[in-house]
C-alpha atoms as a PDB file:
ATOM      1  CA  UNK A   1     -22.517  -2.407   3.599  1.00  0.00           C
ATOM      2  CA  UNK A   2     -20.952  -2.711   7.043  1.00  0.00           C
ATOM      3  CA  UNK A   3     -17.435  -1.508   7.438  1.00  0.00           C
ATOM      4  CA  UNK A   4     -14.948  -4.098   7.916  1.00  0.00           C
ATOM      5  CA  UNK A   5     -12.132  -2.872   9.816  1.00  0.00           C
ATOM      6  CA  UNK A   6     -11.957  -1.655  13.431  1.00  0.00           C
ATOM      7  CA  UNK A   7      -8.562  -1.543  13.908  1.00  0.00           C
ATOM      8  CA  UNK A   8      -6.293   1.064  12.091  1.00  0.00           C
ATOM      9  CA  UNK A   9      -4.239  -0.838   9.495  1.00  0.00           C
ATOM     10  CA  UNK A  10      -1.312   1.427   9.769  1.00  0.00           C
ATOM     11  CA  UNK A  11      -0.907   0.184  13.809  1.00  0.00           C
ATOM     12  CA  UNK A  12      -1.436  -3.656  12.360  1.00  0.00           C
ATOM     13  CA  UNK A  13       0.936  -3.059   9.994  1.00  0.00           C
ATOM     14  CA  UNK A  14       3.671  -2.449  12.705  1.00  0.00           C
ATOM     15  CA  UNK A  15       2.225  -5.071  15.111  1.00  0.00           C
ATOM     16  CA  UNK A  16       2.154  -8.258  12.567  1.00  0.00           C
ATOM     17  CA  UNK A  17       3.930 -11.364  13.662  1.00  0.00           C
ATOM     18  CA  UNK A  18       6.120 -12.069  10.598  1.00  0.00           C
ATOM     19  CA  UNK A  19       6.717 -10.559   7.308  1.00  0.00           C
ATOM     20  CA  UNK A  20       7.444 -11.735   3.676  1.00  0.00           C
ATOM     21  CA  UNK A  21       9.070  -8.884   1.424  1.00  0.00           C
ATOM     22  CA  UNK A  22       9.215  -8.839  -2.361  1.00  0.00           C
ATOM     23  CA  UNK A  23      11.878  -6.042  -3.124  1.00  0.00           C
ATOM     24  CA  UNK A  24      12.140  -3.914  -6.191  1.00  0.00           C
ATOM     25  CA  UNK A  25      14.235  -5.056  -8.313  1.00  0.00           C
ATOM     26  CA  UNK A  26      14.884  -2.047 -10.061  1.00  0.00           C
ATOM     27  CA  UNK A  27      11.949  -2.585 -12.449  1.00  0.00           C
ATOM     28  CA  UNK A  28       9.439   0.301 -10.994  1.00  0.00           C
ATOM     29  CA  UNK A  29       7.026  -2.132  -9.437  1.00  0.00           C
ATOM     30  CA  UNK A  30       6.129  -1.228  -5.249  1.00  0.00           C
ATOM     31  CA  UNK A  31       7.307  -3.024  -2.987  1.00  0.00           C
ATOM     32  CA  UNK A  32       5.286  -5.766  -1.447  1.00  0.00           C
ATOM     33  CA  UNK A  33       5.161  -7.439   2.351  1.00  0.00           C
ATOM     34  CA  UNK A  34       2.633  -9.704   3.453  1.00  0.00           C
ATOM     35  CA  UNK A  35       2.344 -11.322   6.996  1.00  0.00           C
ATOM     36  CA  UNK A  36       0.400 -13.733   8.142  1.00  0.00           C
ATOM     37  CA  UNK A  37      -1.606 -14.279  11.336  1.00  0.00           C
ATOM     38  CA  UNK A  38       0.089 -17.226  13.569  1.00  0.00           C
ATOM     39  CA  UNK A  39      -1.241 -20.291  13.333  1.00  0.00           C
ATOM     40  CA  UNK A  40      -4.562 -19.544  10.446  1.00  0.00           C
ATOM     41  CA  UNK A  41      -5.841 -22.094   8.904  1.00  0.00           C
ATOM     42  CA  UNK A  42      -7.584 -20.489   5.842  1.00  0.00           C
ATOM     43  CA  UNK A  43      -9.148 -23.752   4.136  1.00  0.00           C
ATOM     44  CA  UNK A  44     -11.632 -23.383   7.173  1.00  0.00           C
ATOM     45  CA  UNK A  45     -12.951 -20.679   5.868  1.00  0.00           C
ATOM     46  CA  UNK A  46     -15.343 -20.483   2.257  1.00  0.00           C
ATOM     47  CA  UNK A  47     -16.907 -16.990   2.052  1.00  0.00           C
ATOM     48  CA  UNK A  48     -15.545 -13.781   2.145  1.00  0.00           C
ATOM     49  CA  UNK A  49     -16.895  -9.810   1.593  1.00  0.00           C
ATOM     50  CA  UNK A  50     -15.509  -6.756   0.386  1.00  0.00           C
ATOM     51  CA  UNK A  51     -15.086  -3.043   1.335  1.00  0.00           C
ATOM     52  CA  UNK A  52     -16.966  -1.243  -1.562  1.00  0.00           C
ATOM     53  CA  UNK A  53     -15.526   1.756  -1.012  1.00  0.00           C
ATOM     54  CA  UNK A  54     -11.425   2.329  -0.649  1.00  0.00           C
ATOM     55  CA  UNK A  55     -10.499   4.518   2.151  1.00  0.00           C
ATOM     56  CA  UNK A  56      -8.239   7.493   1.523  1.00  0.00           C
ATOM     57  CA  UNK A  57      -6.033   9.072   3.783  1.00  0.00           C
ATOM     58  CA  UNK A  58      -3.310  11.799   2.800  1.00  0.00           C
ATOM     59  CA  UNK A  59      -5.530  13.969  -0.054  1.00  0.00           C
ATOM     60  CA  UNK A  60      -7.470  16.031   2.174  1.00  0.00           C
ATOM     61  CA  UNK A  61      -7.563  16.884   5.489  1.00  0.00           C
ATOM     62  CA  UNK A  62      -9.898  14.041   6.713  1.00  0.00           C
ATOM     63  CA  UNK A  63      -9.699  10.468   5.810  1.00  0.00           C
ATOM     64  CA  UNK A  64     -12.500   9.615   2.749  1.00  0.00           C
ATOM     65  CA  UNK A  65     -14.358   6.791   1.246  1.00  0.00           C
ATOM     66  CA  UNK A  66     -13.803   6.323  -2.803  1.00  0.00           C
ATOM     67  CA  UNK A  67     -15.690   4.507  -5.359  1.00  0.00           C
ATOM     68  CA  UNK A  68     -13.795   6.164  -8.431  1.00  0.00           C
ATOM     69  CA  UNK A  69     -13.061   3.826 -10.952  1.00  0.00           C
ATOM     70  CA  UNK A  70      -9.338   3.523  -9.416  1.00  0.00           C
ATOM     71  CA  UNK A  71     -10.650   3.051  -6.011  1.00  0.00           C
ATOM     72  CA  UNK A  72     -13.074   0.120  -7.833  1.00  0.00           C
ATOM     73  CA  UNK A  73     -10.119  -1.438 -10.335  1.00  0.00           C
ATOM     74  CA  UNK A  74      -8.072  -2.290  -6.689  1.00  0.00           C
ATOM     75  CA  UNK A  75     -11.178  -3.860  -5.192  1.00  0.00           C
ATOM     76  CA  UNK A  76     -11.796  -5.644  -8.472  1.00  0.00           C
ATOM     77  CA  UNK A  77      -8.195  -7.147  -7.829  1.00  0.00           C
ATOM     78  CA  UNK A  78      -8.776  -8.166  -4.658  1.00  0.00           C
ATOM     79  CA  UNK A  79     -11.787 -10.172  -5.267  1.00  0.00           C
ATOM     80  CA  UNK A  80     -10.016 -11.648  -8.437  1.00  0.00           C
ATOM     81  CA  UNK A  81      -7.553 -12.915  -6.310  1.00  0.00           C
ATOM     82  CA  UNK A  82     -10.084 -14.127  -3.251  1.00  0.00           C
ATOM     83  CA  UNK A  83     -12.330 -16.112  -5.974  1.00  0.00           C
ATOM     84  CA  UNK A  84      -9.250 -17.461  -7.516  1.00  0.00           C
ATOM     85  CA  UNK A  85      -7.933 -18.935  -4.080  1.00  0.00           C
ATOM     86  CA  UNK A  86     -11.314 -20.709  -4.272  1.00  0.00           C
ATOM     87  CA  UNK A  87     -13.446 -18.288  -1.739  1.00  0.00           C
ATOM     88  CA  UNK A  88     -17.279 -17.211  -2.553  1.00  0.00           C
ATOM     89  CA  UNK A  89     -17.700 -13.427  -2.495  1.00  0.00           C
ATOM     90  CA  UNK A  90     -20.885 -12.787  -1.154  1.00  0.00           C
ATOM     91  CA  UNK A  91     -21.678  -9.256  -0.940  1.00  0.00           C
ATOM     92  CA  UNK A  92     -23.486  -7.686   2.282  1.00  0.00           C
ATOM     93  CA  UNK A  93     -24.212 -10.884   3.688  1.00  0.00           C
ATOM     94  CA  UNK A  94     -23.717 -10.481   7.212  1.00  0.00           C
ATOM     95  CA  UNK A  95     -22.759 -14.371   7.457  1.00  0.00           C
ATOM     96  CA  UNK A  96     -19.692 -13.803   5.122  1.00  0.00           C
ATOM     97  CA  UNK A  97     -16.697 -15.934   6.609  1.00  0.00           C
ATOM     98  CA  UNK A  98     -14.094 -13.086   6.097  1.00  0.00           C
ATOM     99  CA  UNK A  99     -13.692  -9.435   5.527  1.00  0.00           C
ATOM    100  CA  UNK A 100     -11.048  -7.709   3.185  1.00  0.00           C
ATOM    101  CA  UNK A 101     -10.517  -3.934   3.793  1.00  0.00           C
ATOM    102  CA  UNK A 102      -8.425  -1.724   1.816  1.00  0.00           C
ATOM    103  CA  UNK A 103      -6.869   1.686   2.879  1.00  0.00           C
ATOM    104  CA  UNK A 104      -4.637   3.907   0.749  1.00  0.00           C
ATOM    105  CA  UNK A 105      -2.266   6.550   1.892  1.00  0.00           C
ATOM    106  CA  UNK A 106      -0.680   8.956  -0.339  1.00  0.00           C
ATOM    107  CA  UNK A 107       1.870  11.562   1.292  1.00  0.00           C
ATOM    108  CA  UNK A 108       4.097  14.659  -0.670  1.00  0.00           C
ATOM    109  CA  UNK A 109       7.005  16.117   1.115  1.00  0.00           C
ATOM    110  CA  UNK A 110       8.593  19.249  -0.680  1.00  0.00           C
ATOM    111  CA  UNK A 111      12.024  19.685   0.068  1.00  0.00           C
ATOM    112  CA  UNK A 112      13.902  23.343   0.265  1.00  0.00           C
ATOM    113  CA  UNK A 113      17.562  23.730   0.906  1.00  0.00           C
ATOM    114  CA  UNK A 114      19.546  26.990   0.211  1.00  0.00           C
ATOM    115  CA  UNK A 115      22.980  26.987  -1.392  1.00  0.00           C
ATOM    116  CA  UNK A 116      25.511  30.325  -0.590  1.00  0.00           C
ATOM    117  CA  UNK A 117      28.138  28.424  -3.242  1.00  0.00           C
ATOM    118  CA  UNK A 118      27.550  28.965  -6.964  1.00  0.00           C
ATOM    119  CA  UNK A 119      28.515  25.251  -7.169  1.00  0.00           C
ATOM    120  CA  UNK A 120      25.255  24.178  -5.642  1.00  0.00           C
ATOM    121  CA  UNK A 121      24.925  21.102  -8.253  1.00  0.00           C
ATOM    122  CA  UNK A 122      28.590  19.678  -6.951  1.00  0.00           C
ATOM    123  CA  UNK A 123      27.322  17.008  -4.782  1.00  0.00           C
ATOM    124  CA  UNK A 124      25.401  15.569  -7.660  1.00  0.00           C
ATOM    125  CA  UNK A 125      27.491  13.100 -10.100  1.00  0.00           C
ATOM    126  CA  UNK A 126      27.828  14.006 -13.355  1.00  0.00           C
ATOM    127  CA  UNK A 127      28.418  17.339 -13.343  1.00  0.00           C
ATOM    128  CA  UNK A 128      31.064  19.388 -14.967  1.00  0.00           C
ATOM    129  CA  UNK A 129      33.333  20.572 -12.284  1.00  0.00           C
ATOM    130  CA  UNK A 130      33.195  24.173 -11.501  1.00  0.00           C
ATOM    131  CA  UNK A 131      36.801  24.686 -12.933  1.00  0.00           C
ATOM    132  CA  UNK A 132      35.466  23.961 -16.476  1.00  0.00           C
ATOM    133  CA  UNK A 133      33.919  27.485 -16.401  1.00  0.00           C
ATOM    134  CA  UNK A 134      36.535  29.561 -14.676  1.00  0.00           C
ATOM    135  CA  UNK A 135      37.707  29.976 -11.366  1.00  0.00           C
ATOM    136  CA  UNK A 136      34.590  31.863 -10.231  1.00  0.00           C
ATOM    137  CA  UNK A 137      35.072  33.894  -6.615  1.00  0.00           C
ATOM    138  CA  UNK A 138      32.727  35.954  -4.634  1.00  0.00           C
ATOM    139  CA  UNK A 139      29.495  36.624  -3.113  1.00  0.00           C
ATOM    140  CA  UNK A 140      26.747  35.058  -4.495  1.00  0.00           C
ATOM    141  CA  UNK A 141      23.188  34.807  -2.934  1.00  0.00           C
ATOM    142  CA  UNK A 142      21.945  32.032  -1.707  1.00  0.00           C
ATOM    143  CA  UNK A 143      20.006  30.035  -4.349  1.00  0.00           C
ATOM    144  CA  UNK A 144      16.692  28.105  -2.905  1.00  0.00           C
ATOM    145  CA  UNK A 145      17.053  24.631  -4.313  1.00  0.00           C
ATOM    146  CA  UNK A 146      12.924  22.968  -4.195  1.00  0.00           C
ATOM    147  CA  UNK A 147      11.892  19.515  -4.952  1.00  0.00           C
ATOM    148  CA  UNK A 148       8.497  17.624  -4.319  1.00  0.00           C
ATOM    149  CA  UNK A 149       8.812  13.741  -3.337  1.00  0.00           C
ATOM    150  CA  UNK A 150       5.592  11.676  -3.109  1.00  0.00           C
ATOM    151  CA  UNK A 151       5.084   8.029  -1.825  1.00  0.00           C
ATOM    152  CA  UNK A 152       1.355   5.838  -1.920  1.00  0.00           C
ATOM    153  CA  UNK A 153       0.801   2.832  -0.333  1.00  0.00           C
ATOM    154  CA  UNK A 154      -2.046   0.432  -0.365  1.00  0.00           C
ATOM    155  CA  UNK A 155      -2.647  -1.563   3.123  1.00  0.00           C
ATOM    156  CA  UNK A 156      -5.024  -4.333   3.204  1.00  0.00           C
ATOM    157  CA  UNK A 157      -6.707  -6.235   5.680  1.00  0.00           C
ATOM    158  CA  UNK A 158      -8.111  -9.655   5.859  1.00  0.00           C
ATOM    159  CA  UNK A 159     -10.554 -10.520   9.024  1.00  0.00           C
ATOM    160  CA  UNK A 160     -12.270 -13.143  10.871  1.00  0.00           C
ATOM    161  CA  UNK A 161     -16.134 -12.565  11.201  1.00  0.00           C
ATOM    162  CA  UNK A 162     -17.015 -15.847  12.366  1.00  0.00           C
ATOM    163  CA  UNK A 163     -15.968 -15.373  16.020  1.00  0.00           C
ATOM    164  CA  UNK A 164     -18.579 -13.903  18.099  1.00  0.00           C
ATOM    165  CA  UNK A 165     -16.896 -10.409  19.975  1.00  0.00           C
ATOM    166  CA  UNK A 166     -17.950  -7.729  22.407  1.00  0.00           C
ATOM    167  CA  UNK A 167     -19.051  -4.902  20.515  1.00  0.00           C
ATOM    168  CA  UNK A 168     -16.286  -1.933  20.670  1.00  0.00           C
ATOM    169  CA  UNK A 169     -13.763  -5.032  20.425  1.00  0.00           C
ATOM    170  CA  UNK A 170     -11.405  -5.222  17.348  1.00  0.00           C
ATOM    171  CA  UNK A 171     -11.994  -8.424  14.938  1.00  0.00           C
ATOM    172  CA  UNK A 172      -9.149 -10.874  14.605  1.00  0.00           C
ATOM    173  CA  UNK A 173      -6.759  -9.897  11.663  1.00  0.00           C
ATOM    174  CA  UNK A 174      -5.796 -12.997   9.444  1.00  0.00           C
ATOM    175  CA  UNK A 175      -3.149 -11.261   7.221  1.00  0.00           C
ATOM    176  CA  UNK A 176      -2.307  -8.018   6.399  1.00  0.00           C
ATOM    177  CA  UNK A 177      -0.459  -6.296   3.203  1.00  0.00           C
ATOM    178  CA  UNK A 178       1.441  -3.571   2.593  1.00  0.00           C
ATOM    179  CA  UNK A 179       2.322  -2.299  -0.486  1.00  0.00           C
ATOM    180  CA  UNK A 180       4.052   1.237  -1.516  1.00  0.00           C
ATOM    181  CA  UNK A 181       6.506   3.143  -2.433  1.00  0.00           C
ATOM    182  CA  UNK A 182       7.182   5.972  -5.219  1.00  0.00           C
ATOM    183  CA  UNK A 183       4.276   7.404  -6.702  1.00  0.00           C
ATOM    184  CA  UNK A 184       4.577   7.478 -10.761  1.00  0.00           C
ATOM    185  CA  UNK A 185       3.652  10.503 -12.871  1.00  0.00           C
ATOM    186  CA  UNK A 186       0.194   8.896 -13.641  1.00  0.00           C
ATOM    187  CA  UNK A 187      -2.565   7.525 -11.493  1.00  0.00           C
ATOM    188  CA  UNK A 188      -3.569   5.241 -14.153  1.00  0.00           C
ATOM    189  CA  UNK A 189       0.206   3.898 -14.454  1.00  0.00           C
ATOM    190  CA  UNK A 190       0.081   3.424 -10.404  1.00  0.00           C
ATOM    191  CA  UNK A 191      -3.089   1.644 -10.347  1.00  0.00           C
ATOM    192  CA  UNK A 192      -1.551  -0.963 -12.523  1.00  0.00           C
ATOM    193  CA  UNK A 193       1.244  -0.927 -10.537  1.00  0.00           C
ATOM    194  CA  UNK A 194      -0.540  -1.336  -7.413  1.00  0.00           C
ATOM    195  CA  UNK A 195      -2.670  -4.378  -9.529  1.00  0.00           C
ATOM    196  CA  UNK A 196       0.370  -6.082 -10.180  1.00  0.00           C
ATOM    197  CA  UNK A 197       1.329  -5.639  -6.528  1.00  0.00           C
ATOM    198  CA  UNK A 198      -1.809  -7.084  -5.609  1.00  0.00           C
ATOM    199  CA  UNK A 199      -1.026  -9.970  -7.227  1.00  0.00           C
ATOM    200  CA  UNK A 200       2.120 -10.513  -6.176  1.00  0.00           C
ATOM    201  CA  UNK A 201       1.174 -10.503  -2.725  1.00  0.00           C
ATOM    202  CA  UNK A 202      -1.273 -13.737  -3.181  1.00  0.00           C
ATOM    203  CA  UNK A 203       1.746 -15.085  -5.301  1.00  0.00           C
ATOM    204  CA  UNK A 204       4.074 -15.166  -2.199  1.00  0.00           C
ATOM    205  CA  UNK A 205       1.264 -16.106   0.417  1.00  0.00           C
ATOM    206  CA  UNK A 206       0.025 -19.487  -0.987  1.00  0.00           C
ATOM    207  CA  UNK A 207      -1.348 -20.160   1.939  1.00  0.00           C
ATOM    208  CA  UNK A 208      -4.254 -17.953   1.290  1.00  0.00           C
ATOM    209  CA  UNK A 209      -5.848 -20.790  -0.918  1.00  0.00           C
ATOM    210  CA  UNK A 210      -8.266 -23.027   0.227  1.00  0.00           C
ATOM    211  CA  UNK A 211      -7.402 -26.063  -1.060  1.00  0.00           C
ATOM    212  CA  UNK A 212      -3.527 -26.377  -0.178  1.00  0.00           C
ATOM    213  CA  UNK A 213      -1.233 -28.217  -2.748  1.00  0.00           C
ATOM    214  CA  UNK A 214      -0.097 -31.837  -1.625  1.00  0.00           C
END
C-alpha cells in the first residue's frame, strides 16, 4: 500500500488553523483536539483509504511500522468511524478520495532529585509532620528521590488525494487529531482508551459526515 502522509504530523499538529478540545474531566480518558482544514467541504468527497500499518515513534531508536493487534484495533476504529460518516473504504486503490494516517508517540521521562533534609516527603500533602517523630537534627545524606512519568499520543491525519501535485510536494491536510496524555499501566486498557478517544473526536467534528444534518 502507498504511504499516505508526507508531511510530519507532529509539525501539522502545531500549524492547524483552529482547534476543538475535549478536556478530561477527571474520568482517565485522553484528551482529545481536532481541527479542521479552512473552508473543506467533506460531502464532496465518497472514498477514502487507510494506513495498514501504525507508525511508531518513541520505542526504539528509529521510527517503525506496526501491524500488532493494537496497532490494527486503532485502524479498525478509524475505519468504523469513516464508514459510519457514510465514506467507502477502498483499500489500495490508488483512486481513493482521501487518505487517513495514523502515528503514535510514546515518551518516558525519569525524574531524580536529591533531598539533604530527612523530611524529604514534606512538600507532599498528607504527611505526618516531622514533629510527630521527634525533633530529629543532624547530618543526613542526601536521599535520591526517582520516579518514571510516561505520556502516548495518537496523531491522525486525514488527506486530499484528488488534487493532482508535484511529486516531492506535501498533500493537502483536511483535518488532523491529536489525542494523548498519561499512559495507563496496561496497553490493552490504553488502546481502549485511545478507541474511545477516537470516537470522541468524530463526535465533536460532525462535519466529517457526508451527508450534513438539515
Amino acid at each position: 500500500m502507498k504511504k499516505i502522509l508526507f508531511i510530519s504530523a507532529a509539525v501539522l499538529l502545531l500549524a492547524a488553523c483552529q482547534k476543538e478540545p475535549y478536556p478530561q474531566n477527571g474520568d482517565n480518558e485522553y484528551l482529545v483536539y481536532t481541527s479542521p482544514g479552512k473552508g473543506v467541504d467533506f460531502t464532496q468527497y465518497r472514498t477514502f483509504d487507510i494506513a495498514d500499518s501504525l507508525l511508531i515513534i518513541g520505542q526504539t531508536d528509529k521510527p517503525v511500522y506496526s501491524q500488532s493487534q493494537s496497532a490494527l484495533e486503532l485502524i479498525q476504529a478509524y475505519r468504523t468511524n469513516m464508514e459510519n460518516a457514510g465514506y467507502i473504504y477502498t483499500p489500495s486503490n490508488p483512486d481513493a478520495d482521501l487518505g487517513v494516517q495514523l502515528t503514535y508517540v510514546v515518551k518516558t521521562e525519569r525524574y531524580v532529585q536529591y533531598y539533604d533534609n530527612p523530611y524529604w516527603w514534606l512538600d507532599f500533602p498528607g504527611y505526618w509532620p516531622a514533629g510527630y517523630w521527634g525533633n530529629w537534627t543532624g547530618f543526613y545524606y542526601p536521599r535520591p528521590v526517582t520516579y518514571t512519568y510516561t505520556t502516548n499520543a495518537l496523531l491522525t491525519d486525514i488527506v486530499d488525494l484528488t488534487d493532482e501535485v508535484e511529486e516531492g510536494k506535501p498533500l493537502e491536510i483536511l483535518w488532523t487529531s491529536y489525542i494523548g496524555g498519561p499512559a495507563g499501566s496496561t496497553l490493552q486498557g490504553d488502546v481502549k482508551r485511545m478507541t474511545n478517544a477516537i470516537n470522541q473526536a468524530f463526535v465533536q467534528s460532525p462535519y466529517l459526515k457526508r451527508t450534513q444534518s438539515k
